[in-house]
PDB file of N, CA and C in Angstrom:
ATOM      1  N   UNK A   1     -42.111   6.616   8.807  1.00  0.00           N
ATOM      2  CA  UNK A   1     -42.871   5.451   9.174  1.00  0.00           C
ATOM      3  C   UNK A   1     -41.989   4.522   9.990  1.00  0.00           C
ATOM      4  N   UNK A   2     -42.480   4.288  10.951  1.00  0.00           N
ATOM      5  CA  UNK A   2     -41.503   3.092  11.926  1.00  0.00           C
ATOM      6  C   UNK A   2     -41.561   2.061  11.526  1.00  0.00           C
ATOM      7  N   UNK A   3     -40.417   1.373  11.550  1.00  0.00           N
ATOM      8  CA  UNK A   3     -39.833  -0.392  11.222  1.00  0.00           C
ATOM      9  C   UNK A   3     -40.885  -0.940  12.205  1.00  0.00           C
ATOM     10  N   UNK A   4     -42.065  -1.717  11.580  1.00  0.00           N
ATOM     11  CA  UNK A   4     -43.101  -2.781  12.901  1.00  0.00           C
ATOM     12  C   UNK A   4     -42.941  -3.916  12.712  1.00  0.00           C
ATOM     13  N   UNK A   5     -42.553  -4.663  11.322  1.00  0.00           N
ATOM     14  CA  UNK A   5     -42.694  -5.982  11.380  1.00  0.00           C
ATOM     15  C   UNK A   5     -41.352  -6.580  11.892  1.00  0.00           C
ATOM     16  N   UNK A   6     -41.075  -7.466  12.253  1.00  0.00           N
ATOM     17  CA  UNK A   6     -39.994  -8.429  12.499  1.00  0.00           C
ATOM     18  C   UNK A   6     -38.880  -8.670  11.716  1.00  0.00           C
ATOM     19  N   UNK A   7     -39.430  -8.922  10.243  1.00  0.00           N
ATOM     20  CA  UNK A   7     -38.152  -8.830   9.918  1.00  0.00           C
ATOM     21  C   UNK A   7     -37.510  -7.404   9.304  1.00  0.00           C
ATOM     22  N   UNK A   8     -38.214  -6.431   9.388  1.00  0.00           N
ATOM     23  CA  UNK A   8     -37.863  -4.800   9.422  1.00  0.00           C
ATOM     24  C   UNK A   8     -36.736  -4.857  10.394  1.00  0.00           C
ATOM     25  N   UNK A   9     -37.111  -5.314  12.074  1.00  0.00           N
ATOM     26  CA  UNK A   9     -36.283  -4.968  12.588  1.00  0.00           C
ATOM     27  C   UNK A   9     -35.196  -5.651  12.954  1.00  0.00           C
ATOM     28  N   UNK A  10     -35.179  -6.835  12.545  1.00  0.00           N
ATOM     29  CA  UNK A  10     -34.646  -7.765  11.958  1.00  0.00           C
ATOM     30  C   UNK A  10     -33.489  -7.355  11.082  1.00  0.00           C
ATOM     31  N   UNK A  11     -33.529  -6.626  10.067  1.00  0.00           N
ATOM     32  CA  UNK A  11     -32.533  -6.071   9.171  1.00  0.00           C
ATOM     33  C   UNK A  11     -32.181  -4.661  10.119  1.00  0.00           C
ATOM     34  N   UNK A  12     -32.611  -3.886  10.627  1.00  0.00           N
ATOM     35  CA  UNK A  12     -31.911  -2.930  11.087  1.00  0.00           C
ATOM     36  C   UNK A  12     -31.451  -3.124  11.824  1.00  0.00           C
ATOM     37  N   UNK A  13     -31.580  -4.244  12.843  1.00  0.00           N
ATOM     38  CA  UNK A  13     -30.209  -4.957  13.842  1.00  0.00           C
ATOM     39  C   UNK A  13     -29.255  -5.292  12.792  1.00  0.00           C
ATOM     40  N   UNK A  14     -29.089  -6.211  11.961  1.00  0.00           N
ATOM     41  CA  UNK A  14     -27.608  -6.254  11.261  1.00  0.00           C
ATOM     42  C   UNK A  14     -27.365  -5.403  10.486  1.00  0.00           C
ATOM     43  N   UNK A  15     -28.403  -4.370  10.522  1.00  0.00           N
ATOM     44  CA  UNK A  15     -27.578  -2.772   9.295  1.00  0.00           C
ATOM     45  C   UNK A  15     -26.327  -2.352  10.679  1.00  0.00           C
ATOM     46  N   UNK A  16     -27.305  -2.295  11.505  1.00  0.00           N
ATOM     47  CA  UNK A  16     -26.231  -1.568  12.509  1.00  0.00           C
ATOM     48  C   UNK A  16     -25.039  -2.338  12.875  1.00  0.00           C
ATOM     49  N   UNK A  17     -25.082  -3.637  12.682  1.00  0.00           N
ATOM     50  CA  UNK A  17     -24.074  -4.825  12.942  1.00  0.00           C
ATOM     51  C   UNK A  17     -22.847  -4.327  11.834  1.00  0.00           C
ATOM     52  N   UNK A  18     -23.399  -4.350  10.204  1.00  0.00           N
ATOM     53  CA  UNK A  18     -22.829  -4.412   9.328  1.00  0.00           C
ATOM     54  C   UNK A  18     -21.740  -3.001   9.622  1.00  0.00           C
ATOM     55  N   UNK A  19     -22.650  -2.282   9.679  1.00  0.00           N
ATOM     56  CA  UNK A  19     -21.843  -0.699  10.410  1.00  0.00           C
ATOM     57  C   UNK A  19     -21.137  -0.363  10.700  1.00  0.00           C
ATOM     58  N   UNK A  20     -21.023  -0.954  12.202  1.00  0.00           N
ATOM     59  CA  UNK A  20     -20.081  -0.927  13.441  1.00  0.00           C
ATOM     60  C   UNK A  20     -18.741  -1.631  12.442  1.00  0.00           C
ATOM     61  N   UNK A  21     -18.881  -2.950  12.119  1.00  0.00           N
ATOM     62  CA  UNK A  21     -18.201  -3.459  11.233  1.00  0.00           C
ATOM     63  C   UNK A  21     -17.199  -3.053  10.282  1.00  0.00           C
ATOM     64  N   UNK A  22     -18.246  -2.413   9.568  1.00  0.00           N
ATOM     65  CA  UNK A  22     -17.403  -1.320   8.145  1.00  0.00           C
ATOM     66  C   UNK A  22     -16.922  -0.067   8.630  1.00  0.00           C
ATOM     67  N   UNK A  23     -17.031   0.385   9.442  1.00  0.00           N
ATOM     68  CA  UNK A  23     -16.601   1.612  10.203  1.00  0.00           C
ATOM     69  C   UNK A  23     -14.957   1.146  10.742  1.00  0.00           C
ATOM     70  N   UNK A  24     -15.054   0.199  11.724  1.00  0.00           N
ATOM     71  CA  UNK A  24     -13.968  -0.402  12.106  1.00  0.00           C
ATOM     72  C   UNK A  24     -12.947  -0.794  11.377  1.00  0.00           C
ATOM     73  N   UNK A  25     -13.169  -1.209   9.941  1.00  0.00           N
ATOM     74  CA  UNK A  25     -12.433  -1.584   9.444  1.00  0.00           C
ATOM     75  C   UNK A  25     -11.584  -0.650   7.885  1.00  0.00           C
ATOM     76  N   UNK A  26     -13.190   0.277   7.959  1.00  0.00           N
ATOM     77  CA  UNK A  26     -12.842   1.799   7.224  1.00  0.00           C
ATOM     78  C   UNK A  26     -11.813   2.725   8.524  1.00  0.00           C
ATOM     79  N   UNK A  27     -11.492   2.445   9.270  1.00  0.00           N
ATOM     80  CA  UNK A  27     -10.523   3.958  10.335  1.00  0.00           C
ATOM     81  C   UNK A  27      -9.310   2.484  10.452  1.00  0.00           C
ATOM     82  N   UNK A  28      -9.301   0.978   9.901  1.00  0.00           N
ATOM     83  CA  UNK A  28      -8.186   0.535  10.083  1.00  0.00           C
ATOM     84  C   UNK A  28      -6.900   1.062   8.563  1.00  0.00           C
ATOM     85  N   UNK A  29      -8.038   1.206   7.519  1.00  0.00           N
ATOM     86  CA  UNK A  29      -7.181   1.591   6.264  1.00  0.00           C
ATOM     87  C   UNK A  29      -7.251   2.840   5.744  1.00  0.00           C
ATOM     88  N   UNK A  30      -7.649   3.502   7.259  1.00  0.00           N
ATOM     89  CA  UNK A  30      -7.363   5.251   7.346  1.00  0.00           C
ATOM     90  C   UNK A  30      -5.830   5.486   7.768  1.00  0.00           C
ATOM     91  N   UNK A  31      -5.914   4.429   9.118  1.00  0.00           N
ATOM     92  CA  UNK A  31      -4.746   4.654   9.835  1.00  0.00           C
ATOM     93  C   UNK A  31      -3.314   4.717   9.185  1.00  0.00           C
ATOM     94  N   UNK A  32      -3.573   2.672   8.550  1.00  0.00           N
ATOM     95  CA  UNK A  32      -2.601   2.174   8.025  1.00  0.00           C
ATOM     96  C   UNK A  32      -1.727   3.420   6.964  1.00  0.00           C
ATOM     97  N   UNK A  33      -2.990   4.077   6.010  1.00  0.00           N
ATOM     98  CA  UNK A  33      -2.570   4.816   4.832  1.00  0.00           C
ATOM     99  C   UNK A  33      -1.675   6.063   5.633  1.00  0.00           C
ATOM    100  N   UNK A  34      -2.028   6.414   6.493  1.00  0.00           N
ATOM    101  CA  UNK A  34      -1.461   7.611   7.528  1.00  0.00           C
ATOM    102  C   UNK A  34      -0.122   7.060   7.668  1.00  0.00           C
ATOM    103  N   UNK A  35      -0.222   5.792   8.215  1.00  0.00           N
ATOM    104  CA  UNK A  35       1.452   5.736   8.383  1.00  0.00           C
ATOM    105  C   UNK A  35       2.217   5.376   7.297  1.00  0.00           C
ATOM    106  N   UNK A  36       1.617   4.803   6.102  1.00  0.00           N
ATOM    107  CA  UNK A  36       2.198   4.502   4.847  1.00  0.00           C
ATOM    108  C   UNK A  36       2.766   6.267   4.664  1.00  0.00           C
ATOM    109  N   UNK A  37       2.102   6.683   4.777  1.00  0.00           N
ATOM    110  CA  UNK A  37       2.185   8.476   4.338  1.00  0.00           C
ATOM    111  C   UNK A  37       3.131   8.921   4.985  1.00  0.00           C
ATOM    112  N   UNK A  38       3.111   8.774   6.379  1.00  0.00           N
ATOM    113  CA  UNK A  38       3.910   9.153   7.070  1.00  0.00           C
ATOM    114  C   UNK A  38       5.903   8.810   7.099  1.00  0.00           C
ATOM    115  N   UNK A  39       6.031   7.362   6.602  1.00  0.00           N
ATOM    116  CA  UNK A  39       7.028   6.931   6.814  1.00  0.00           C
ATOM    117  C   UNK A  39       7.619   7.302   5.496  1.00  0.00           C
ATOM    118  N   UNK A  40       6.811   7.335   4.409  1.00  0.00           N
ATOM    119  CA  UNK A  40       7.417   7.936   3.123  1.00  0.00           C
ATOM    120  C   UNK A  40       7.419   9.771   3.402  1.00  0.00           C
ATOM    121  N   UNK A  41       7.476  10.244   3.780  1.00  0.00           N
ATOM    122  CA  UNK A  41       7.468  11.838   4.086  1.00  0.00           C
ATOM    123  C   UNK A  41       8.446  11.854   4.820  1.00  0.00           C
ATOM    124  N   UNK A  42       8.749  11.244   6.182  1.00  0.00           N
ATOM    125  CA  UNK A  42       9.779  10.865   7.089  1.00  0.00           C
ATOM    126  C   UNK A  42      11.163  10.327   6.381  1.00  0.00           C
ATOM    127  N   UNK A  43      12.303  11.400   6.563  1.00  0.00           N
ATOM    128  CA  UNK A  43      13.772  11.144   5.670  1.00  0.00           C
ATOM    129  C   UNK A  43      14.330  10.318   6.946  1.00  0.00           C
ATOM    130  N   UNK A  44      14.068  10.188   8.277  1.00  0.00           N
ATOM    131  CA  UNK A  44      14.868   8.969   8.823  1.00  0.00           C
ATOM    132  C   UNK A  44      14.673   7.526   8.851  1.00  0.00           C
ATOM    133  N   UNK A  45      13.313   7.166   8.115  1.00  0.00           N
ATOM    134  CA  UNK A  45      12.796   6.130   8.131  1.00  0.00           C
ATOM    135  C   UNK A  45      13.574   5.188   6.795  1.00  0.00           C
ATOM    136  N   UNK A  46      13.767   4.432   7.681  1.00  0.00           N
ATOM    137  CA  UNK A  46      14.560   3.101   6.907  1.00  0.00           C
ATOM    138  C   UNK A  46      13.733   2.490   5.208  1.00  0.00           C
ATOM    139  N   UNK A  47      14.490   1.871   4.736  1.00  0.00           N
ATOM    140  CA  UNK A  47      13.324   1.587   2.806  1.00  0.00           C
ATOM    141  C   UNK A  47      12.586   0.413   3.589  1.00  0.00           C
ATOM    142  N   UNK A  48      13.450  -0.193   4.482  1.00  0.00           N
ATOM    143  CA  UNK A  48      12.498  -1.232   4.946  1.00  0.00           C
ATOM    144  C   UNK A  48      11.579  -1.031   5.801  1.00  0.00           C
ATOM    145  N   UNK A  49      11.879  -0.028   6.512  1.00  0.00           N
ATOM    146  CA  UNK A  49       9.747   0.460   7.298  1.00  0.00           C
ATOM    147  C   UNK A  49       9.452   0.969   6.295  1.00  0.00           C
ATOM    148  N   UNK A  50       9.348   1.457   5.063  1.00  0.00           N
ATOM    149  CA  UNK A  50       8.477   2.277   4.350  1.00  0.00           C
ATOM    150  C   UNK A  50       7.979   0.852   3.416  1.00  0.00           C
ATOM    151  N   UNK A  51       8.526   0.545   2.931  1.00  0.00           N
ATOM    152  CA  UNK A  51       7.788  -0.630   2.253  1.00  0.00           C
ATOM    153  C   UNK A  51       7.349  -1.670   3.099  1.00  0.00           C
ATOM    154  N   UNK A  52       7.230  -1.658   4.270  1.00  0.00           N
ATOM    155  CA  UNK A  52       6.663  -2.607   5.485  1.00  0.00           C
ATOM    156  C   UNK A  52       5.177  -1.755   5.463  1.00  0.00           C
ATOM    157  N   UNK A  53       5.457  -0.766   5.622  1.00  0.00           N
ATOM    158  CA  UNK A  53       4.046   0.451   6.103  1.00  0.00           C
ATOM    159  C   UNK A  53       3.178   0.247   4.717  1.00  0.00           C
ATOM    160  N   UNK A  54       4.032   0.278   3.496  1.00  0.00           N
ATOM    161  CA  UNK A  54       2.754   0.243   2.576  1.00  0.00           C
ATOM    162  C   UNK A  54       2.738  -1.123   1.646  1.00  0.00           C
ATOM    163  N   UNK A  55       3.033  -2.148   1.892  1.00  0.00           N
ATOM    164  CA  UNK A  55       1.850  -2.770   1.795  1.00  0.00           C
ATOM    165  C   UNK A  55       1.263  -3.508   2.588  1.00  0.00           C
ATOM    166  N   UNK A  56       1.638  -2.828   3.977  1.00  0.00           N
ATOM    167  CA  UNK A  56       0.123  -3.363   4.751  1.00  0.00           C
ATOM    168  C   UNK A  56      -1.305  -2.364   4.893  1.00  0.00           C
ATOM    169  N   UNK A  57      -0.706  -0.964   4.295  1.00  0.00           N
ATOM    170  CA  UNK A  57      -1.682  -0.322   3.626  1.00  0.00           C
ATOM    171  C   UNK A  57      -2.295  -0.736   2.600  1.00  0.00           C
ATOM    172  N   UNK A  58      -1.795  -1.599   1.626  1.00  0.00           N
ATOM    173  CA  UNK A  58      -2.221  -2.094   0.243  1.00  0.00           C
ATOM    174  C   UNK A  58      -2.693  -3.035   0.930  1.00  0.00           C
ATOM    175  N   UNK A  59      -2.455  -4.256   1.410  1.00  0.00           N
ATOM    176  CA  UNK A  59      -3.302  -5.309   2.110  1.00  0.00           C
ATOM    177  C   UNK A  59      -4.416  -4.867   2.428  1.00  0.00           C
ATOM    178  N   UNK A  60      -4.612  -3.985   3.382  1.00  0.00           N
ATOM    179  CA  UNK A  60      -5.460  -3.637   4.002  1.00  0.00           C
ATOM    180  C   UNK A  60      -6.558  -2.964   2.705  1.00  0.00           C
ATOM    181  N   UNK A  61      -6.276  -2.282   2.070  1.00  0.00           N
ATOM    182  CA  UNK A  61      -7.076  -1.581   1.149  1.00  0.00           C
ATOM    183  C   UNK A  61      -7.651  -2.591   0.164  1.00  0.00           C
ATOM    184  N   UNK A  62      -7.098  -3.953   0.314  1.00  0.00           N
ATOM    185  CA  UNK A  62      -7.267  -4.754  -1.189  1.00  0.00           C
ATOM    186  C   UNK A  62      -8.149  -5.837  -0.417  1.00  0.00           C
ATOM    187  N   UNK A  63      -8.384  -5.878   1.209  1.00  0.00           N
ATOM    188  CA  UNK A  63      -9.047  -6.421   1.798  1.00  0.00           C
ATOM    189  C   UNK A  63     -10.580  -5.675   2.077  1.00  0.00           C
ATOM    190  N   UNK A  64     -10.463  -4.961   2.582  1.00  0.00           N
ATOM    191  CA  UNK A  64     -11.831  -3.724   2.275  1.00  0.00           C
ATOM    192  C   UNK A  64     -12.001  -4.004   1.334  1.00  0.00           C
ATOM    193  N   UNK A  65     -11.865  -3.630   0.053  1.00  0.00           N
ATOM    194  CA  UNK A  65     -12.466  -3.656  -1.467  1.00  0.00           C
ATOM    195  C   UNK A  65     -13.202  -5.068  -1.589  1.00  0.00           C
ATOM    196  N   UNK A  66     -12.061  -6.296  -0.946  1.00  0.00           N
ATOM    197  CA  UNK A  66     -12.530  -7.416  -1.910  1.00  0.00           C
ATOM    198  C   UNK A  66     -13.815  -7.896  -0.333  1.00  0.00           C
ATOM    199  N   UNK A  67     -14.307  -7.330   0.826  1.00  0.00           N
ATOM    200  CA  UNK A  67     -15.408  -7.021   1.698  1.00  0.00           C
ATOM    201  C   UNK A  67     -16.608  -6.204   1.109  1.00  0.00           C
ATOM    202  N   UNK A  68     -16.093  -5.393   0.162  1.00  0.00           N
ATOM    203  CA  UNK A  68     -17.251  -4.340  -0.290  1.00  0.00           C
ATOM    204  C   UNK A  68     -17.277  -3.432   0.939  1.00  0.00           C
ATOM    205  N   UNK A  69     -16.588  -2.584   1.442  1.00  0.00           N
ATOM    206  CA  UNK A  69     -16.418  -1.906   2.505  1.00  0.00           C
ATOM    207  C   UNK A  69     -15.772  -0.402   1.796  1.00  0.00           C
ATOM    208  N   UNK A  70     -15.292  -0.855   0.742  1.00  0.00           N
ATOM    209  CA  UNK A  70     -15.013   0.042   0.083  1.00  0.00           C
ATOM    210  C   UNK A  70     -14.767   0.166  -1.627  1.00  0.00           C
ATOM    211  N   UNK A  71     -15.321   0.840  -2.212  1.00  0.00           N
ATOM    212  CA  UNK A  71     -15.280   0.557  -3.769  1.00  0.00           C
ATOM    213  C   UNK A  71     -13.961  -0.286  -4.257  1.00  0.00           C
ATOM    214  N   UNK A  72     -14.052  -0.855  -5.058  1.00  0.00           N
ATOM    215  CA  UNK A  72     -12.677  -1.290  -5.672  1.00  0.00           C
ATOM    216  C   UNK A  72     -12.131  -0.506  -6.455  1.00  0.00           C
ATOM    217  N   UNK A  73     -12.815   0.671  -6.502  1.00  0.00           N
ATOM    218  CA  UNK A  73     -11.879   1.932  -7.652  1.00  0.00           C
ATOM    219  C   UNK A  73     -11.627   2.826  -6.815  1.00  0.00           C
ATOM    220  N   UNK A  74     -12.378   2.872  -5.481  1.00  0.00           N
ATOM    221  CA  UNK A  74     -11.757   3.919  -4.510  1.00  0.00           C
ATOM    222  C   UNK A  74     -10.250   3.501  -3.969  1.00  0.00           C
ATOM    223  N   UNK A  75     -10.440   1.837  -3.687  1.00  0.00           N
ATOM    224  CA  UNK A  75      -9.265   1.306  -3.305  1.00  0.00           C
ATOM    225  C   UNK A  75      -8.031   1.133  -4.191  1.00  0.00           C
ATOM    226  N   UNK A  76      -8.205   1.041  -5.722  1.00  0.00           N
ATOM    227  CA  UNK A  76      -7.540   1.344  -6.386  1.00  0.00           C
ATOM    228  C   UNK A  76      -6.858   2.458  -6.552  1.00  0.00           C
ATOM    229  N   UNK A  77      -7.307   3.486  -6.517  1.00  0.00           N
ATOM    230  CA  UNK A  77      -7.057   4.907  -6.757  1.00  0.00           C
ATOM    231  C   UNK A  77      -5.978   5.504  -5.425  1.00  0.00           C
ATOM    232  N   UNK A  78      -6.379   4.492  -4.432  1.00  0.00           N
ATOM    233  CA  UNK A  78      -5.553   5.346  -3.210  1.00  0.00           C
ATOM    234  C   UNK A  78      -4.133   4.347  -3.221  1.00  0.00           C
ATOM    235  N   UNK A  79      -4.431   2.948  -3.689  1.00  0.00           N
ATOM    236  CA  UNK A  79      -2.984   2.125  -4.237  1.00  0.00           C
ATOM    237  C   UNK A  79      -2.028   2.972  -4.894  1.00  0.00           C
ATOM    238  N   UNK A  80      -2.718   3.250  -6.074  1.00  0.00           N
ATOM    239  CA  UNK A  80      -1.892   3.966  -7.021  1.00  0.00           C
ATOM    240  C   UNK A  80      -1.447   5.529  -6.371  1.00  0.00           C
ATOM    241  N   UNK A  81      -2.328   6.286  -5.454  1.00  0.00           N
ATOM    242  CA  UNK A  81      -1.539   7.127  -4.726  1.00  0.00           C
ATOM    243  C   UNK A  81      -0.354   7.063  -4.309  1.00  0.00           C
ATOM    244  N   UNK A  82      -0.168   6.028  -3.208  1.00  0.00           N
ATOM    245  CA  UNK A  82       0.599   5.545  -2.548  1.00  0.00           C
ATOM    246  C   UNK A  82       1.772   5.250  -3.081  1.00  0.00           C
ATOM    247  N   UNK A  83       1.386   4.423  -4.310  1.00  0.00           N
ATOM    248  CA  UNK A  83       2.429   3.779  -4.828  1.00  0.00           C
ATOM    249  C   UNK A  83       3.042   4.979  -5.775  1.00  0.00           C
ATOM    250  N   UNK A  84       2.521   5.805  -5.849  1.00  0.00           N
ATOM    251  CA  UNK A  84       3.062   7.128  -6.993  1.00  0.00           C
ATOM    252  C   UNK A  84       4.180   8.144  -6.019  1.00  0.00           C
ATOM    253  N   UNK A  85       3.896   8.019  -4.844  1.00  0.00           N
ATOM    254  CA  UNK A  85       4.624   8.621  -3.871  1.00  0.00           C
ATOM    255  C   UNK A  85       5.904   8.086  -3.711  1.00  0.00           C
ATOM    256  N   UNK A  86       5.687   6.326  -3.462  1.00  0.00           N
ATOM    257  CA  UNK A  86       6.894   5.977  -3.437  1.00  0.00           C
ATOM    258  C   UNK A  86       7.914   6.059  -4.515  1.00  0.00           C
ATOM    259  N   UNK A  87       7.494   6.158  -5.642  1.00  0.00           N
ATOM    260  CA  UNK A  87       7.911   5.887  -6.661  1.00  0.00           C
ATOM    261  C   UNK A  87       9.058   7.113  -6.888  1.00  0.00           C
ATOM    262  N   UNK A  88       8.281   8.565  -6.063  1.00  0.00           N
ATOM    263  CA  UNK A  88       8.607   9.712  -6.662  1.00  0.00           C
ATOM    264  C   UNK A  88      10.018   9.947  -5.515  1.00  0.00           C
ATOM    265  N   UNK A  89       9.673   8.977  -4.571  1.00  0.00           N
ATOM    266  CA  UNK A  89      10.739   9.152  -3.653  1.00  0.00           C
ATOM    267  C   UNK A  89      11.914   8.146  -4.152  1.00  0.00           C
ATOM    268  N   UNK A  90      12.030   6.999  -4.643  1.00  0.00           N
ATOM    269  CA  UNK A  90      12.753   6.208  -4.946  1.00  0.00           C
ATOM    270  C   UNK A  90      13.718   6.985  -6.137  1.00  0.00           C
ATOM    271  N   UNK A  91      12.925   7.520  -6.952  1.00  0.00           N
ATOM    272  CA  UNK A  91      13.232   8.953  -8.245  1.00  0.00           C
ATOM    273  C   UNK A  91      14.270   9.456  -7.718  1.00  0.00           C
ATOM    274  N   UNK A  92      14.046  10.203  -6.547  1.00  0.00           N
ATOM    275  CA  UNK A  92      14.498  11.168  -5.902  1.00  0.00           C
ATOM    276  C   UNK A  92      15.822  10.772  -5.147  1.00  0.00           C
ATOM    277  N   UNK A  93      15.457   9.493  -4.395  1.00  0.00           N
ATOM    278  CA  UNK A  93      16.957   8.975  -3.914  1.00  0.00           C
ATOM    279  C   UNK A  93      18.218   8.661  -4.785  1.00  0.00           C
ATOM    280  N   UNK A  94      19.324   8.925  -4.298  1.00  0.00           N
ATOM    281  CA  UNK A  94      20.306   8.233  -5.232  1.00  0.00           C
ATOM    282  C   UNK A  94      20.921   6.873  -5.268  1.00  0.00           C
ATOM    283  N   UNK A  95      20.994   6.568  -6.275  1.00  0.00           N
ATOM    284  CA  UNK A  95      21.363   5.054  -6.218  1.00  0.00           C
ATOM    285  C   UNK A  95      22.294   4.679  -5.665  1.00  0.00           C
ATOM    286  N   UNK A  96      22.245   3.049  -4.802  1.00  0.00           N
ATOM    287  CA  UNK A  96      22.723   2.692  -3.936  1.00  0.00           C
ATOM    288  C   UNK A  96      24.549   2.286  -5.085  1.00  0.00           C
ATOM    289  N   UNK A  97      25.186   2.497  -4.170  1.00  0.00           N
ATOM    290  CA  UNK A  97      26.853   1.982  -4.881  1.00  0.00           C
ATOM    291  C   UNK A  97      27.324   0.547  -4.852  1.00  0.00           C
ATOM    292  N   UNK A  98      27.899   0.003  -5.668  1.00  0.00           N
ATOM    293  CA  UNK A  98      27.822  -1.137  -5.742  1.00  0.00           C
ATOM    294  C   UNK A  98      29.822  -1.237  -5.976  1.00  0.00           C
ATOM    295  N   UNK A  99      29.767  -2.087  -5.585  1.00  0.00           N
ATOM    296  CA  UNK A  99      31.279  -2.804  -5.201  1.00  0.00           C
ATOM    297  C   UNK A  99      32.382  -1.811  -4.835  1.00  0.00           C
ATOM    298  N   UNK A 100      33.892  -1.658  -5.011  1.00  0.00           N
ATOM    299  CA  UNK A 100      34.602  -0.355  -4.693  1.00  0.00           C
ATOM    300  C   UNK A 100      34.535   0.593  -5.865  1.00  0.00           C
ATOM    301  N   UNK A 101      34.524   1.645  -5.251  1.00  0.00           N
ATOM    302  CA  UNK A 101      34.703   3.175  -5.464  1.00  0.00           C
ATOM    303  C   UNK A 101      35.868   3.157  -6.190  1.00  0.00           C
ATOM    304  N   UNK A 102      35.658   3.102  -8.063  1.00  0.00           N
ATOM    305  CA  UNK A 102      36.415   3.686  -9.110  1.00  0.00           C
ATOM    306  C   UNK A 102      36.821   1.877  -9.142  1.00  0.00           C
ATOM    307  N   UNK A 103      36.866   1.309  -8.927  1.00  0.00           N
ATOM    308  CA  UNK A 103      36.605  -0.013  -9.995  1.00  0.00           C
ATOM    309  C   UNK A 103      36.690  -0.501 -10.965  1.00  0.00           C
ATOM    310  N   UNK A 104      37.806  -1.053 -12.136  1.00  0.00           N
ATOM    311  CA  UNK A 104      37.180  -0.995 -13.264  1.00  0.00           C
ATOM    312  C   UNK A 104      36.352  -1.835 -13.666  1.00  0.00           C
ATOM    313  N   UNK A 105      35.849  -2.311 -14.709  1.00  0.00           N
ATOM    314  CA  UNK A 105      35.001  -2.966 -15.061  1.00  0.00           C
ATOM    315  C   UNK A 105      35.900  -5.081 -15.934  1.00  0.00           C
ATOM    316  N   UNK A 106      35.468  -5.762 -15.801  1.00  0.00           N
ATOM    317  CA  UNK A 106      36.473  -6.472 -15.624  1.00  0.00           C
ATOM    318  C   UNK A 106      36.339  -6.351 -17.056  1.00  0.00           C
ATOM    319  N   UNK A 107      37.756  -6.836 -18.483  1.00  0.00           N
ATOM    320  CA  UNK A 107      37.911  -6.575 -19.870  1.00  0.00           C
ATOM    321  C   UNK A 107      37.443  -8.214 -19.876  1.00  0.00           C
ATOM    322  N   UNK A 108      36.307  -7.533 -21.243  1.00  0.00           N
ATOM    323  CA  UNK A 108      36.131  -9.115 -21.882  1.00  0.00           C
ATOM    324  C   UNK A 108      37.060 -10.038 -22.514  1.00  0.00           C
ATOM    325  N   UNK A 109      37.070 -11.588 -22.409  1.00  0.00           N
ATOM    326  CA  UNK A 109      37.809 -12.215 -22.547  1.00  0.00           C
ATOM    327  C   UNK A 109      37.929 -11.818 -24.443  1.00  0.00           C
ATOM    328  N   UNK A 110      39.127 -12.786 -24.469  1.00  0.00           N
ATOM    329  CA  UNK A 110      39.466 -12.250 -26.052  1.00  0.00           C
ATOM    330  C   UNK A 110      39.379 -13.509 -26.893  1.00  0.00           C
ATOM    331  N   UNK A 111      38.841 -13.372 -27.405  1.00  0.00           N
ATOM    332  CA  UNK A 111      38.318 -14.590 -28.387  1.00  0.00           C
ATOM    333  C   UNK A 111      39.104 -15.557 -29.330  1.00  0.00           C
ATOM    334  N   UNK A 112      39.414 -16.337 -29.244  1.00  0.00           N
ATOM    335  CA  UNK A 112      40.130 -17.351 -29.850  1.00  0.00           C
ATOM    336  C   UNK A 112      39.875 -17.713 -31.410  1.00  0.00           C
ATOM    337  N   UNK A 113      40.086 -17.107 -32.289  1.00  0.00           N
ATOM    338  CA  UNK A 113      39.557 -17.457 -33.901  1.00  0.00           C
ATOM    339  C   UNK A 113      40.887 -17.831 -34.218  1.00  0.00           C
ATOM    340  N   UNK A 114      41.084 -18.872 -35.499  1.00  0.00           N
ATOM    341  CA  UNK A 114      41.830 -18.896 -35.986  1.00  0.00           C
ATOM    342  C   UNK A 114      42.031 -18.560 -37.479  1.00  0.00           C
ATOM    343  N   UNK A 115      42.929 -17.690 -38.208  1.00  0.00           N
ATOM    344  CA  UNK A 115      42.825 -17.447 -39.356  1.00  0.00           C
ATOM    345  C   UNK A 115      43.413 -18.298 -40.585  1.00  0.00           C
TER     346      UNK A 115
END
């Protein structure tokens, strides 16, 4: 049955508005997640582009959701992806070294009691 009255077509001008819209902004937190993905998979990429890349993937995903552009459990679910990746990579790296190599540790002071 064809849309005849006015405000029928009325709403299917801003369905298609809404659309164009949510489309645009669904292939922006396609992309983003691609390069979140990407820079954590990538061993030359610096900790600081990889945590630059995802959370402007998380921005982006927590902005959709709170638009209704995308479920808030879909957007959840791909957070916690993300963030499970990094996690598994941070696992995986070895910890950064801290002051010189073989160091000792400084001896605690010695306590003053008197008997």
């Amino acid at each position: 049955m064809a849309k005849r009255t006015a405000s029928a077509k009325k709403q299917a001008r801003a369905g298609a508005r809404r659309s164009a819209r949510n489309r645009a902004t669904r292939s922006e937190v396609k992309t983003l997640i691609i390069k979140a993905r990407r820079s954590l998979r990538g061993s030359g990429a610096e900790a600081g582009d990889r945590e630059t890349s995802l959370l402007s993937a998380i921005q982006s995903l927590d902005r959709a959701a709170a638009k209704g552009v995308l479920h808030r459990n879909n957007a959840a679910r791909r957070k916690s992806r993300l963030a499970r990746q990094m996690a598994k990579l941070a696992a995986a790296a070895p910890p950064p070294a801290k002051g010189k190599k073989g160091a000792a540790a400084p001896a605690p002071a010695p306590s003053s009691k008197k008997k």
